[in-house]
Every structure is written in structure tokens, then in C-alpha cells.
Protein backbone atom coordinates (compact mmCIF):
# COMPACT_ATOMS: atom_id res chain seq x y z
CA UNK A 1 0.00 0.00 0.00
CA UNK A 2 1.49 3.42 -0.90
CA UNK A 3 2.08 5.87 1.56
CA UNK A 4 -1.14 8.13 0.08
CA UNK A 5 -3.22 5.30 0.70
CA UNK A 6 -2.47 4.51 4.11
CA UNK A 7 -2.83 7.78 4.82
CA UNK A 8 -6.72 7.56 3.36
CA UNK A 9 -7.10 5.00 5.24
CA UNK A 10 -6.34 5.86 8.70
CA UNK A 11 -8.18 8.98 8.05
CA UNK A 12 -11.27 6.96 7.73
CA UNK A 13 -10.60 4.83 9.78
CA UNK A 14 -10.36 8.13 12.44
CA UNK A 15 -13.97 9.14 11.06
CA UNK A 16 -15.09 5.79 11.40
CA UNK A 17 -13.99 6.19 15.13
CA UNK A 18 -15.90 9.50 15.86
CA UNK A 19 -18.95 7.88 14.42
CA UNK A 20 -18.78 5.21 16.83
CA UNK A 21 -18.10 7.63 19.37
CA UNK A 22 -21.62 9.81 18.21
CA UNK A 23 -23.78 6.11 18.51
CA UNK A 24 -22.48 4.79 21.20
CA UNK A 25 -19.81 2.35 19.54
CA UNK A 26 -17.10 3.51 20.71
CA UNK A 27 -15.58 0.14 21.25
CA UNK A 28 -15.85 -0.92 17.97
CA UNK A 29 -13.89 1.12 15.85
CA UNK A 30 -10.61 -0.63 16.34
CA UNK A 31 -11.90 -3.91 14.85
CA UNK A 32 -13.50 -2.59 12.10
CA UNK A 33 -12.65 -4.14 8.75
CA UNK A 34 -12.60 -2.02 5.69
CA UNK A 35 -14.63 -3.10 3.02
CA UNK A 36 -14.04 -0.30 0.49
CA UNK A 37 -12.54 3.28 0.34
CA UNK A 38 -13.62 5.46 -2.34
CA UNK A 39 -15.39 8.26 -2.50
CA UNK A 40 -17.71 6.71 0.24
CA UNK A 41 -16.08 4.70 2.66
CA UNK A 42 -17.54 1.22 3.48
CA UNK A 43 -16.60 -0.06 7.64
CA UNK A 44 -17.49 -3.59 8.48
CA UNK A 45 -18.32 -3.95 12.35
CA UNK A 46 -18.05 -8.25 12.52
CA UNK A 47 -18.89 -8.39 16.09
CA UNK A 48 -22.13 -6.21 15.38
CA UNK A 49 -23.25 -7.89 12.19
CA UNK A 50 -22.96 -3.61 10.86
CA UNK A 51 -21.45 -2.23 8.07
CA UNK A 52 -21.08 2.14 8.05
CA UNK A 53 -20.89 3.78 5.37
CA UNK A 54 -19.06 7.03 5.40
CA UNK A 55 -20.29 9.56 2.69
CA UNK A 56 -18.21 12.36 0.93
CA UNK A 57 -18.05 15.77 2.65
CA UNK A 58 -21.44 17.61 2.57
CA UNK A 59 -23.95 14.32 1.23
CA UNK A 60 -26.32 14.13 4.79
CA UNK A 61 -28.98 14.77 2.93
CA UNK A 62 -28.12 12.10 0.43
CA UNK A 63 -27.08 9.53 3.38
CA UNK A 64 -30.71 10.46 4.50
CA UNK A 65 -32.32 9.92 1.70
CA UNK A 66 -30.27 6.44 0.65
CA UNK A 67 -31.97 4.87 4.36
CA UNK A 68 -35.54 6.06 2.84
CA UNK A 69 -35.14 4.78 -0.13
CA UNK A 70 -34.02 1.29 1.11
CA UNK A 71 -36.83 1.23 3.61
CA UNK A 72 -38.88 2.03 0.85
CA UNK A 73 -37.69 -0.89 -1.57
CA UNK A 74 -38.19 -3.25 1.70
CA UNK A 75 -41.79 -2.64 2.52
CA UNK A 76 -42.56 -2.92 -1.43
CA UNK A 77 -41.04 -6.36 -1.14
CA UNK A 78 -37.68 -5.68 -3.22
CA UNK A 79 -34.95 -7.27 -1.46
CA UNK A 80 -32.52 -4.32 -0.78
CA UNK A 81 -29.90 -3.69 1.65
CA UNK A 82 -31.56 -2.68 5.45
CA UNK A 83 -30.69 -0.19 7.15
CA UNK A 84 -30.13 -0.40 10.82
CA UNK A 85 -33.27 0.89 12.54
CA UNK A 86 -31.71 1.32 16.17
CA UNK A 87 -29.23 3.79 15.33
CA UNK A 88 -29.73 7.15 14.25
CA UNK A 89 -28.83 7.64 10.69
CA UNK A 90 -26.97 9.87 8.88
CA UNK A 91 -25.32 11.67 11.69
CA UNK A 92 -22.41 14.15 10.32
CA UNK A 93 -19.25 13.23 12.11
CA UNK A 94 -15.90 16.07 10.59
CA UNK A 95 -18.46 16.99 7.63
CA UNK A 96 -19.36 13.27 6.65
CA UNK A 97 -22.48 11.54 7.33
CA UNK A 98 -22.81 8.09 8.45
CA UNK A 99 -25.04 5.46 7.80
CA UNK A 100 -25.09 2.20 9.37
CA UNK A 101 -26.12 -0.74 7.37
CA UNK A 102 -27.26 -5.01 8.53
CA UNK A 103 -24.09 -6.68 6.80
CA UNK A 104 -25.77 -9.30 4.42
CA UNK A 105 -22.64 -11.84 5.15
CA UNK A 106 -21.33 -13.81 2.59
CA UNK A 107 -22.54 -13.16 -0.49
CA UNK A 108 -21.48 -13.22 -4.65
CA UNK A 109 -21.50 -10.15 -6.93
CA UNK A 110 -24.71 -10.48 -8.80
CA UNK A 111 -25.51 -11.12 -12.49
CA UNK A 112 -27.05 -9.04 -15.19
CA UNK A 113 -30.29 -11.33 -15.58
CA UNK A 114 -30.54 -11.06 -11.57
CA UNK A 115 -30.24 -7.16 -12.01
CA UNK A 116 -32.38 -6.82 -14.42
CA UNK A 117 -35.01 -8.97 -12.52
CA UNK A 118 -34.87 -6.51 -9.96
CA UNK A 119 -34.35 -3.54 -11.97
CA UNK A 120 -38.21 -4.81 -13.65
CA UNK A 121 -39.62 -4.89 -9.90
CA UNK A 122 -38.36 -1.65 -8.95
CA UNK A 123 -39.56 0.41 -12.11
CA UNK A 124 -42.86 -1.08 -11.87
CA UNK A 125 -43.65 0.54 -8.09
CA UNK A 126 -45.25 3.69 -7.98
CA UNK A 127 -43.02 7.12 -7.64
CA UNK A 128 -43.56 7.09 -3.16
CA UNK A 129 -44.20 10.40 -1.79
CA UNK A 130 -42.01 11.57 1.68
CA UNK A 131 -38.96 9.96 0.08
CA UNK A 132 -37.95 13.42 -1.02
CA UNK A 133 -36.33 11.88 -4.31
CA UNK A 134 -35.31 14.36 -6.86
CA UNK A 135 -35.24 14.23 -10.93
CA UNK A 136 -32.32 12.21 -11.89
CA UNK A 137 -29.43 14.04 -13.33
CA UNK A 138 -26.81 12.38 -15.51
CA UNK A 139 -24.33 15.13 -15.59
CA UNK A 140 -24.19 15.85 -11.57
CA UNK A 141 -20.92 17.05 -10.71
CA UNK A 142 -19.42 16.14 -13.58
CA UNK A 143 -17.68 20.03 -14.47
CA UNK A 144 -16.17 19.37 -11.70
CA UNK A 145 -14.49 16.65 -12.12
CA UNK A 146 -13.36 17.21 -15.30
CA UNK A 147 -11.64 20.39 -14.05
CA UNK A 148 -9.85 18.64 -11.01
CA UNK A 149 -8.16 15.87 -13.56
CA UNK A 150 -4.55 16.33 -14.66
CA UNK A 151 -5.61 16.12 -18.04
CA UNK A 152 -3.78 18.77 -20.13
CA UNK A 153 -5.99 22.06 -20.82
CA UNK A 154 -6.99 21.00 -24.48
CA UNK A 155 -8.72 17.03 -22.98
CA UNK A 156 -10.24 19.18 -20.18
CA UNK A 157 -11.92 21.31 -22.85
CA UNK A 158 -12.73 18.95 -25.07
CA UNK A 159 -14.57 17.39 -22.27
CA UNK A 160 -16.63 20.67 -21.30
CA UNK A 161 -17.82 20.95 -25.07
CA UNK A 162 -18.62 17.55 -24.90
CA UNK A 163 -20.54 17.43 -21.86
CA UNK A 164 -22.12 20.91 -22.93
CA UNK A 165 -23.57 19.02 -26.43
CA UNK A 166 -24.72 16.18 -24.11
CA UNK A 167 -27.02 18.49 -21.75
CA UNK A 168 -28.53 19.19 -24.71
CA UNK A 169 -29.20 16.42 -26.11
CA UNK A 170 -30.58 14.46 -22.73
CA UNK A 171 -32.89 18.18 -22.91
CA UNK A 172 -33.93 17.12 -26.31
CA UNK A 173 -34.75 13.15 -25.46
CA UNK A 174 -37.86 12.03 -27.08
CA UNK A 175 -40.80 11.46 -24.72
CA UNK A 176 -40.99 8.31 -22.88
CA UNK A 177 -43.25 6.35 -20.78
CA UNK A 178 -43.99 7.99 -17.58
CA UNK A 179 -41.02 8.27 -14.97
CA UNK A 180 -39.99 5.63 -12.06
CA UNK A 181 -38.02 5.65 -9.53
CA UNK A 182 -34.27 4.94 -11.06
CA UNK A 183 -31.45 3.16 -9.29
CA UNK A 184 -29.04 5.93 -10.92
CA UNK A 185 -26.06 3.23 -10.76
CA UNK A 186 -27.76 -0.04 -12.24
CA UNK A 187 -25.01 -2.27 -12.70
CA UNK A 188 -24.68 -5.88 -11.51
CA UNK A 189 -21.89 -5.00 -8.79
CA UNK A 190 -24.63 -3.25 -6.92
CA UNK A 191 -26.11 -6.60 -6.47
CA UNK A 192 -25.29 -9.08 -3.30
CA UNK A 193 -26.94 -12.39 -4.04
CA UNK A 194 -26.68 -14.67 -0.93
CA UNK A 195 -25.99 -18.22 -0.22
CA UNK A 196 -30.31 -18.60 -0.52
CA UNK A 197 -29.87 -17.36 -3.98
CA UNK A 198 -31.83 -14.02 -2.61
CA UNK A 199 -30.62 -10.87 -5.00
CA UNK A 200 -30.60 -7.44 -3.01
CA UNK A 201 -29.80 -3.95 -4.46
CA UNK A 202 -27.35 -2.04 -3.18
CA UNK A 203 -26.44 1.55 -3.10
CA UNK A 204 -28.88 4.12 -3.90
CA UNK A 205 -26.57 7.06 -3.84
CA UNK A 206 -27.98 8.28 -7.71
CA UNK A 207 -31.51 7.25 -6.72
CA UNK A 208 -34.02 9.62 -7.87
CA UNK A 209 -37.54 9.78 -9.97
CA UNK A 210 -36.42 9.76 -14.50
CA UNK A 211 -36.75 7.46 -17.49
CA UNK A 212 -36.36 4.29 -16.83
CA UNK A 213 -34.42 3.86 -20.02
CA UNK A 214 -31.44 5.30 -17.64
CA UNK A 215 -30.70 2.35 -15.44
CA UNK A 216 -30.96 0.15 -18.76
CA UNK A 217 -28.05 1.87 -20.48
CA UNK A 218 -26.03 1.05 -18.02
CA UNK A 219 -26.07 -2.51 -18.95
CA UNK A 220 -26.21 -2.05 -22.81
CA UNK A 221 -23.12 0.44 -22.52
CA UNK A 222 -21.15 -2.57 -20.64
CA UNK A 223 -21.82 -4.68 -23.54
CA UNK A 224 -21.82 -2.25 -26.65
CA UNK A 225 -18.54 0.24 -25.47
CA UNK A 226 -16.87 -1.35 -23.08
CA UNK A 227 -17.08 -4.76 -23.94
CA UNK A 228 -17.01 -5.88 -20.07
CA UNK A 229 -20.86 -7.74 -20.71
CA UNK A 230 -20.88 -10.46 -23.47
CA UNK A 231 -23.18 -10.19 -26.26
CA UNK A 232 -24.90 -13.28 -25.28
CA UNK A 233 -25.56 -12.23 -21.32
CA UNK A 234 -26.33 -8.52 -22.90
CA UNK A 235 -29.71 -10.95 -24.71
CA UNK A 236 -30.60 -12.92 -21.51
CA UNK A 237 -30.56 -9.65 -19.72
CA UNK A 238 -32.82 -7.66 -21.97
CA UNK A 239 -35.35 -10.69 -21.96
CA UNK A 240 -34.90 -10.74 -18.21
CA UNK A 241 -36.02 -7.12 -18.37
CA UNK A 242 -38.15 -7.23 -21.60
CA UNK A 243 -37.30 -4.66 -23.72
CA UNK A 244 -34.13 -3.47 -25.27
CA UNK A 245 -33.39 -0.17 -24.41
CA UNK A 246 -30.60 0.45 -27.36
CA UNK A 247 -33.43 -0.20 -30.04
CA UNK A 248 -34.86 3.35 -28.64
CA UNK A 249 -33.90 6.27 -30.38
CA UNK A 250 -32.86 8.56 -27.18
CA UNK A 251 -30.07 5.96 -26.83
CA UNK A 252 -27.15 7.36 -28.17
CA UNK A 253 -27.23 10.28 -25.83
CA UNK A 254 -27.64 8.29 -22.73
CA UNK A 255 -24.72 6.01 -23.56
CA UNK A 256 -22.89 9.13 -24.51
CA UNK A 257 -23.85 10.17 -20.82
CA UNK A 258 -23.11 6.92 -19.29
CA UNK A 259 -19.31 7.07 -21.46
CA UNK A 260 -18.75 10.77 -20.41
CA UNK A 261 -18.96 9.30 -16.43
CA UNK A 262 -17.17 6.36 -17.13
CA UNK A 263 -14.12 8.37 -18.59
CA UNK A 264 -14.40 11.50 -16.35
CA UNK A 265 -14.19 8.60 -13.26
CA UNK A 266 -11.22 7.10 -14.71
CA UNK A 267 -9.48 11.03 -14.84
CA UNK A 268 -10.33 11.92 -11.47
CA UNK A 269 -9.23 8.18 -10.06
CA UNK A 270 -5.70 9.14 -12.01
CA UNK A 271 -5.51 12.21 -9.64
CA UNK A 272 -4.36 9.66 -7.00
CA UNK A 273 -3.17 6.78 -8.72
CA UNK A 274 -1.09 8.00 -11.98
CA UNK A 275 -1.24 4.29 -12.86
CA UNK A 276 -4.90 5.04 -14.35
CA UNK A 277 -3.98 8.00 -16.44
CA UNK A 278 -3.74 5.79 -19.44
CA UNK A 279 -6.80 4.18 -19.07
CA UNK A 280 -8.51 7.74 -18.23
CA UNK A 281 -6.82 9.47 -22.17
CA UNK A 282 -7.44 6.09 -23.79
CA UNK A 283 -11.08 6.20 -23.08
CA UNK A 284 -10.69 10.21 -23.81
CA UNK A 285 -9.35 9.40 -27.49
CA UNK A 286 -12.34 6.79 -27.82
CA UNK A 287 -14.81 9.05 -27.02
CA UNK A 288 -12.65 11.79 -29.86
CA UNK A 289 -12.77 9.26 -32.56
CA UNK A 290 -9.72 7.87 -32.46
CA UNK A 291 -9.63 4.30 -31.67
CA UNK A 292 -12.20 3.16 -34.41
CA UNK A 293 -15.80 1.61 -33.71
CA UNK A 294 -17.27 0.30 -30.53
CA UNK A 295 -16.70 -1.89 -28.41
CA UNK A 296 -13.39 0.05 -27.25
CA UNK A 297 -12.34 -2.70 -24.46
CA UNK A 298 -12.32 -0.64 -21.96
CA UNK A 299 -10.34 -2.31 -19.07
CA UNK A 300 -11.37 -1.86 -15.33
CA UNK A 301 -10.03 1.24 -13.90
CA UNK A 302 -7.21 -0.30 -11.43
């Protein structure tokens, strides 16, 4: 682990700590096990059967609305990660919420048949009111980002332009059946499937009320840019689902939405780990034209 890193991580871990502290926890902090450190950090408590999840500077109101949503998706009947109901949620702790979580134990990433099964379920529920779920936005934060890479002047502006043709474009998108509640990041490593063969959704960050043709792209871009979903699962999935969502003509701008993330993530992961900054100005040059016809391959971001 590089010095940065362990750096990140004891500064979580020190978060994680305070939290604990705030709930009365306090003597479970030191054998937490980290799960995942990004740009939410994921705690698992073992002796607790708890997992905290510690949100970016300034998202309570997100952390918030995440717990709703999954209590939401449980009293519908849509297995989905629980939130712990005996511990106030969403506390800030140093500027970053907390939300504690029921660890599902061992579990297996999930497929794109069992996503879309529950991807079907969820779209078909009525938009709930007192969730306080906003209109899904594609393009959240994403000038930002592209202006805290160390891409050189002329990517970064090629990437404003870009994302300034894409706003509007998604403006432009031809009507579509009414809205649903979206997952926002519908891809099958937000699915836990358990030893019972139960599939629960996780992470409901990018939750919000839009077409439901958004959480499908997710899926088709996977198979038709990246490469990373095989034709063949790409079919099962869209029969799992029922429809397939590249055959509808606002397409192309939500994969161009969906590739604009996906490269603007790999920039801003470079910021700390140079080892992605090829990845980040190969996917750049895809997105420019200059790497020929999808699928580009994209590789994982390491």
C-alpha cells in the first residue's frame, strides 16, 4: 500500500472512530474491517453484524435519503440492503455523514439477468411520496471533475464541449413512458446475491424519480462500449427485463452520458493513482474518434 493510501485510510478509519463515538460504539472502531474506500467509505463492524458507510463531505442529505429509499424498496417487497433501525442515521461526524447498514454476510456479486429482474420490480412501483427523491441528473458534478483531472488544458476542454452538447441532447430526449423511480447506478456489482440465492440492491446514492431507459443503459453500454458484458448475457438480460433499451432512439445520448462518467471517473481516479492515467486518455481518445468503432475494451479502472 502506498504511503497516500495509508494515509486515506487511517483517516477513515479516524472518522469511522468519531462515528462510533456519536452512537455509542465507541468500542468498535478498532476492529472494524474495511470493506471499500472510495469516494464513500464502506466499515465492516463483525462483532455487530454492521457495516457504516461514510459519505463524501457535505452528502447528509443524500445519506438520508439512501436509508428512505431502502426502507422504501423493503416494505414494497424488493430485497434491498436494510438499514439499521436502532441507530440514528446519517449523523455528520468532521463533515461526513454516516449510515449504518445489517451486513448481508457472505454473499457473490450479482448477475445481469438477476439485475435486471430486480431492476423490472423496482420500475414497476409507484413514484412514493415523503422519500424526497429528486429528478435524476446524468451530468451531476461532472464540471467538476473534469476540471480537477490532470488532463492537459486541451482534454479538459474537449470534455466541457462535450458534456455541454450532451445536456442538450438528454434536454432534447424524445418522450418516454412515464417516470420511475431509477437506481441511478444499475449495474450488476450493486447486487449481493446470498448463499439462498436471494438478489438485493445495493447503493442508492444516484436514486431519484427519471426514465427508466437510464438504469438500462447502463447494462447495454457494458456490452456495446466497453465490452465488459458479453453479447450473449447482454440478450438474456434484456429478456430478463423485456425490452431493449438500445433499439430506442434517445439511446445514443444516454450512452454518450453513461461514457462521459465512465471516462471523467477514470481522470479523477488518475488524480491519485497515476497508474490510471492511461486508461482515463485512452477512453478520452475513444470518445474523440480515435480508436475506431465500438466496443473500445475498456479495461477496469485499477
Amino acid at each position: 500500500m502506498t504511503a497516500p493510501a495509508v494515509v486515506a485510510v487511517e483517516t477513515s478509519r479516524e472518522h469511522l472512530r468519531d462515528a462510533c463515538d456519536a452512537v455509542g460504539l465507541t468500542s468498535q472502531a478498532e476492529q472494524a474491517e474495511l470493506i471499500r474506500l472510495g469516494e464513500n467509505a464502506m466499515w465492516r463492524l463483525p462483532r455487530l453484524g454492521l457495516v457504516a458507510r461514510i459519505a463524501r463531505d457535505g452528502q447528509r442529505q443524500a445519506a438520508a435519503r439512501e436509508v428512505r429509499v431502502a426502507s422504501w424498496l423493503a416494505a414494497n417487497g424488493i430485497p434491498a440492503v436494510r438499514p439499521a433501525e436502532e441507530i440514528e442515521q446519517a449523523l455528520e461526524v468532521g463533515g461526513r455523514a454516516v449510515t449504518w447498514w445489517h451486513d448481508l454476510g457472505p454473499h457473490r456479486p450479482g448477475t445481469v439477468v438477476e439485475l435486471a429482474g430486480l431492476l423490472r420490480r423496482m420500475h414497476a412501483l409507484p413514484v412514493p411520496e415523503g422519500v424526497g427523491l429528486g429528478r435524476t441528473d446524468p451530468f451531476v458534478r461532472l464540471d467538476d471533475r473534469i476540471g480537477q483531472t490532470d488532463l492537459d488544458p486541451a482534454q479538459r476542454a474537449w470534455l466541457h464541449q462535450h458534456l455541454a452538447q450532451l445536456r442538450s441532447a438528454w434536454a432534447a430526449l424524445p418522450e418516454t413512458t412515464p417516470e420511475v423511480v431509477v437506481h441511478g447506478d444499475a449495474w450488476a456489482g450493486n447486487v449481493a446475491v446470498t448463499p439462498d440465492g436471494t438478489a438485493f440492491l445495493l447503493d442508492f446514492e444516484r436514486t431519484a424519480t427519471g426514465p427508466r431507459e437510464w438504469d438500462l443503459a447502463s447494462t447495454a453500454v457494458a456490452c456495446k462500449t466497453s465490452g465488459t458484458v458479453s453479447i450473449l448475457d447482454y440478450q438474456r438480460y434484456c429478456r430478463a427485463y423485456g425490452r431493449d433499451v438500445t433499439e430506442w432512439p434517445g439511446y445514443p445520448t444516454l450512452r454518450g452520458a453513461r461514457e462521459l462518467r465512465l471516462t471523467c471517473f477514470a481522470a479523477q481516479t488518475a488524480v491519485q493513482h497515476p497508474y490510471a492515467h492511461a486508461h482515463a486518455v485512452y477512453r478520452l481518445e475513444c470518445l474523440q474518434g480515435l480508436h475506431g468503432p465500438r466496443p473500445w475494451s475498456w479495461s477496469p479502472v485499477p
